[in-house]
N, C-alpha and C. Protein backbone atom coordinates (compact mmCIF):
# COMPACT_ATOMS: atom_id res chain seq x y z
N UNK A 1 -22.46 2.28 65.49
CA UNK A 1 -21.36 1.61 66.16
C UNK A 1 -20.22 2.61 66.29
N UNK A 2 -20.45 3.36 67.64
CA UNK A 2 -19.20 4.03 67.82
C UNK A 2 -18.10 3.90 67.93
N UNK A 3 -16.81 4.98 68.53
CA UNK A 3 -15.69 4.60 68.83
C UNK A 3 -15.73 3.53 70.31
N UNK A 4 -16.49 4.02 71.09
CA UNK A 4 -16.78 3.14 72.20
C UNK A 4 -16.87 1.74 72.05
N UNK A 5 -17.56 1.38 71.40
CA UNK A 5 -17.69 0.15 71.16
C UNK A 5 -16.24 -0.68 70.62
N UNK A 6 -15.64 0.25 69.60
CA UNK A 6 -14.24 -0.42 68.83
C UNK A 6 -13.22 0.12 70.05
N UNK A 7 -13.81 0.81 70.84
CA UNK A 7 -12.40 0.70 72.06
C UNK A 7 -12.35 -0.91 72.98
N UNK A 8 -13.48 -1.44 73.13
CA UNK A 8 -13.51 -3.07 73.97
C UNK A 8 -13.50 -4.07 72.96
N UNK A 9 -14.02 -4.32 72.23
CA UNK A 9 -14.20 -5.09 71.35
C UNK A 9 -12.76 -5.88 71.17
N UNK A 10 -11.73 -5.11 70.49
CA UNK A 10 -10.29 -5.88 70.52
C UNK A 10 -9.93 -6.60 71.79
N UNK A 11 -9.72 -5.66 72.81
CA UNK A 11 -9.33 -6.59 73.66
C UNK A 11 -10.12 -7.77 74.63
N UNK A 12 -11.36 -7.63 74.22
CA UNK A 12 -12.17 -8.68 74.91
C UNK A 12 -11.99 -9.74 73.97
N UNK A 13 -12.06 -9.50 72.75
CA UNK A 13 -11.57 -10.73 71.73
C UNK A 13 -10.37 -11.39 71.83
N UNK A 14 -9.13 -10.60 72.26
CA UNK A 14 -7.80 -10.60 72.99
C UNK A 14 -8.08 -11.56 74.18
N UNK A 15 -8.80 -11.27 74.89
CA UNK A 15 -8.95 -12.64 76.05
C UNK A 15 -9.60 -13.54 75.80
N UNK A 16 -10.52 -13.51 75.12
CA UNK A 16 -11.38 -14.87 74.55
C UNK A 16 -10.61 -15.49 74.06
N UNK A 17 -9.40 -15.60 73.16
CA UNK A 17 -8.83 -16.18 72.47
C UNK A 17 -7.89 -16.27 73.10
N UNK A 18 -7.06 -16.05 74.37
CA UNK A 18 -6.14 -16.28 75.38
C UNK A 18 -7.14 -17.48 75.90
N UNK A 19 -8.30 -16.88 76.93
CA UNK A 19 -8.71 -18.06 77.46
C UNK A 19 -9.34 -19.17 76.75
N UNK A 20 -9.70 -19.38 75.58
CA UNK A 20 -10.00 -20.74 74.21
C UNK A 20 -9.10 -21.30 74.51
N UNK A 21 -7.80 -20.54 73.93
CA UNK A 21 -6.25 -21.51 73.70
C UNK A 21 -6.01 -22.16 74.89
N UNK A 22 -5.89 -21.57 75.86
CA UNK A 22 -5.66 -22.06 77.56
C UNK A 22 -6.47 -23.30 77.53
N UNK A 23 -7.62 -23.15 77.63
CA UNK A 23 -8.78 -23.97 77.60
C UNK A 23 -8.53 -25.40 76.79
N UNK A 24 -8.29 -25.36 75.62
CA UNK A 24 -7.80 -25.95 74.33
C UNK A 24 -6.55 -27.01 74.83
N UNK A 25 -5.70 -26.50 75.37
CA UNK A 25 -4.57 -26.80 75.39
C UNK A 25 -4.51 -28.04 77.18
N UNK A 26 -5.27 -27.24 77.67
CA UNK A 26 -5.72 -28.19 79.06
C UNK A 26 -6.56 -29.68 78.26
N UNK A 27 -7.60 -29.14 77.21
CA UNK A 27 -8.80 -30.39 77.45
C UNK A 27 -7.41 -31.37 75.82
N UNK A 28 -6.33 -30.60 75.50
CA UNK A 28 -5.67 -32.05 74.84
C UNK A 28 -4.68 -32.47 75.62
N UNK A 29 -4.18 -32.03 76.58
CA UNK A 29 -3.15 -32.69 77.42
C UNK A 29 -3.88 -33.40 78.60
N UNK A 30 -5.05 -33.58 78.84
CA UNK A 30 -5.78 -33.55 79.68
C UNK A 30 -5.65 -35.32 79.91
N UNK A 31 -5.79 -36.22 78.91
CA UNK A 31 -5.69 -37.16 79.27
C UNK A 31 -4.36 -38.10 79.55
N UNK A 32 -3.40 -37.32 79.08
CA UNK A 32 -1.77 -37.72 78.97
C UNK A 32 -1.57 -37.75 80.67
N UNK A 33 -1.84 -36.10 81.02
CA UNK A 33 -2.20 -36.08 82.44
C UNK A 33 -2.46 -36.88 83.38
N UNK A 34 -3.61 -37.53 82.74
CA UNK A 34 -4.37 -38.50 83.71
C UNK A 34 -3.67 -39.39 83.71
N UNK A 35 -2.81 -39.88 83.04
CA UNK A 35 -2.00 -40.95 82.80
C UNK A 35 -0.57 -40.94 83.69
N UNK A 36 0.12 -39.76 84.08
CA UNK A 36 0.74 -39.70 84.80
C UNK A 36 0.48 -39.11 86.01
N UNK A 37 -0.93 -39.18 86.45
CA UNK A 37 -1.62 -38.94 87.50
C UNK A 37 -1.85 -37.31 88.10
N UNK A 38 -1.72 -36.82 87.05
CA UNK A 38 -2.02 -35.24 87.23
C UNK A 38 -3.14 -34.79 87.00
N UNK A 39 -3.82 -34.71 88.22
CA UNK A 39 -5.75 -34.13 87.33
C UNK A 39 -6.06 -32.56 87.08
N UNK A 40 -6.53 -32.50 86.01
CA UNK A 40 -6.56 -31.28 85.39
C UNK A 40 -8.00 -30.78 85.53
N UNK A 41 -8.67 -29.39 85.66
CA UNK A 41 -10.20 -29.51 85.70
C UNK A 41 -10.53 -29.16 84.11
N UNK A 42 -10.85 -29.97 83.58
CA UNK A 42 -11.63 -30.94 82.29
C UNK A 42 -13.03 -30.09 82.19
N UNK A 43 -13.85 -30.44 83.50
CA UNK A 43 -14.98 -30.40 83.10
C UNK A 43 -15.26 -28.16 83.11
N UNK A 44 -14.21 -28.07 84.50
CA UNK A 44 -14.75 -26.61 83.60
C UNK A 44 -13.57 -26.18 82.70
N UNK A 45 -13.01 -26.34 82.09
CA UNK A 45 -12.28 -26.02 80.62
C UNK A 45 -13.23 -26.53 79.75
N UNK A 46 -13.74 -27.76 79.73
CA UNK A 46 -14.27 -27.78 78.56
C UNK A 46 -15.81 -26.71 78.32
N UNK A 47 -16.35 -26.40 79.91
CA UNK A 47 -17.29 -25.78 79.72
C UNK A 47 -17.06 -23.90 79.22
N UNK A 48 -15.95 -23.58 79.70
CA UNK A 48 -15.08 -22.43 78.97
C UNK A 48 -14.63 -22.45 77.85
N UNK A 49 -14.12 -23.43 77.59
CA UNK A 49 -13.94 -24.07 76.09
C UNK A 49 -15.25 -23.65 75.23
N UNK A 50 -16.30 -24.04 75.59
CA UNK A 50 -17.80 -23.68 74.55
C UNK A 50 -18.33 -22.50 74.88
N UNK A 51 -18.28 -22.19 75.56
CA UNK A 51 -18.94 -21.20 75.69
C UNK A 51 -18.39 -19.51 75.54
N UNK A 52 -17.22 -19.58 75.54
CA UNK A 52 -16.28 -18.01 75.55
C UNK A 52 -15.82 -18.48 73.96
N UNK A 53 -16.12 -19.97 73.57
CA UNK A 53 -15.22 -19.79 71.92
C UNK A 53 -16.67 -19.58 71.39
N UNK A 54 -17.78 -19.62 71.49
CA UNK A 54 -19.29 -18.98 70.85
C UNK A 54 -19.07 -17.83 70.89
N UNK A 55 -18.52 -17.15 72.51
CA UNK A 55 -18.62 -15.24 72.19
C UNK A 55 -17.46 -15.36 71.84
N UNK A 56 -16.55 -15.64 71.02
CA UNK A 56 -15.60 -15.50 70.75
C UNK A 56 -16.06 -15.12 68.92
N UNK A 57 -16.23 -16.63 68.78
CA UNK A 57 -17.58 -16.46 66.86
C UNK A 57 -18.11 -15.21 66.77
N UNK A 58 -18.90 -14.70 67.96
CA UNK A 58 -20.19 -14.19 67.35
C UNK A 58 -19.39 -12.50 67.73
N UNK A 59 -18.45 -12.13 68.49
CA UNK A 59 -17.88 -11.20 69.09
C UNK A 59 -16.63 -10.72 67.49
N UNK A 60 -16.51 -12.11 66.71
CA UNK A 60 -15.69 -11.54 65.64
C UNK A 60 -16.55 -10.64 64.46
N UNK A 61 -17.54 -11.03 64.27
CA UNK A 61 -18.43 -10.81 63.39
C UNK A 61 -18.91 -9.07 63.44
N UNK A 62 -18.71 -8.54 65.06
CA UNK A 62 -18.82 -7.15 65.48
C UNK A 62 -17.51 -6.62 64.70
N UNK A 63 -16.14 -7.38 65.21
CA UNK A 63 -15.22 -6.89 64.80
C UNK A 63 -14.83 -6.59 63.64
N UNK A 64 -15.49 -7.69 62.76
CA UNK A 64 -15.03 -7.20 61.70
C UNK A 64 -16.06 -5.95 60.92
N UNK A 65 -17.43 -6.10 61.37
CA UNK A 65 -18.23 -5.26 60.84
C UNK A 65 -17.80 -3.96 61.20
N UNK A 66 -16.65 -3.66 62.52
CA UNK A 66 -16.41 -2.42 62.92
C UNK A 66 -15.43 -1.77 62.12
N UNK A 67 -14.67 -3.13 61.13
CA UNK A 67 -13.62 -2.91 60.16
C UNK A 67 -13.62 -2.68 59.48
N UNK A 68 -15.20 -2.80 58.90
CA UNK A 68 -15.79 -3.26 57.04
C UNK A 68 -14.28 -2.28 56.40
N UNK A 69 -14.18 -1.25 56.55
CA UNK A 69 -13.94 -0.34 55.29
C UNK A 69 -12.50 -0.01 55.44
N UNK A 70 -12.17 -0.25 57.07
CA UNK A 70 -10.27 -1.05 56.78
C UNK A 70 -9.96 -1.92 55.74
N UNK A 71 -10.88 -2.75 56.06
CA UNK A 71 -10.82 -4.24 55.61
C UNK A 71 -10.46 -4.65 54.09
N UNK A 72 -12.12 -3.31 53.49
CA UNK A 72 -11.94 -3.01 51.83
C UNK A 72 -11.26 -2.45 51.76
N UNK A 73 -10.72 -1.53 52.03
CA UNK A 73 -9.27 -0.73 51.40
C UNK A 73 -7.93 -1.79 51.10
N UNK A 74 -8.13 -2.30 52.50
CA UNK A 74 -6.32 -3.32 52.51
C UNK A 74 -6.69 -4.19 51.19
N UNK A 75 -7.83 -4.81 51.17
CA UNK A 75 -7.81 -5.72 50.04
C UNK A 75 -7.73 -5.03 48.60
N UNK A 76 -8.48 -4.12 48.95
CA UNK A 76 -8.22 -3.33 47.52
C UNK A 76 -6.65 -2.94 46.76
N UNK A 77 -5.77 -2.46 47.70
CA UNK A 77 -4.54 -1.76 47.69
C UNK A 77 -3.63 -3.83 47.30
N UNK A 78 -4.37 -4.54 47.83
CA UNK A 78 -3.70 -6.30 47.41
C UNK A 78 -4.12 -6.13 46.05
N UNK A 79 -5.31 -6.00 46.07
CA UNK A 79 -5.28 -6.39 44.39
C UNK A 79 -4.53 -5.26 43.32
N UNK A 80 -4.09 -4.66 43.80
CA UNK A 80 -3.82 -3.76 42.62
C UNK A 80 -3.76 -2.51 42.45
């Protein structure tokens, strides 16, 4: 796992988690909306909603493995 790889990785995680929240934030206002007659598209947020927050899961798991030994140090230098 090169530098290549830890050069995209952040910021594609950076938009996954821009477009989740976006996503997120449409499918809970979504019915308030409907209520004051504003239609929102539901069905593809929610389908962006599942599917970019899965590569979002499985895209952290790179990240952090790209971190392992950031990761142990910071905690190490916490404990003591």
């Amino acid at each position: 796992m090169g530098y290549g790889l830890r050069m995209w990785v952040s910021p594609v995680l950076f938009v996954l988690w821009l477009v989740t929240g976006i996503t997120g934030v449409i499918l809970l206002v979504a019915p308030l909306a409907a209520e004051l007659g504003v239609t929102l598209p539901v069905s593809l947020a929610d389908t962006l909603h599942i599917y970019l927050g899965f590569a979002f899961f499985g895209l952290s798991f790179v990240h952090i493995a790209l971190n392992w030994s950031a990761m142990r140090a910071y905690f190490r230098r916490l404990r003591g």
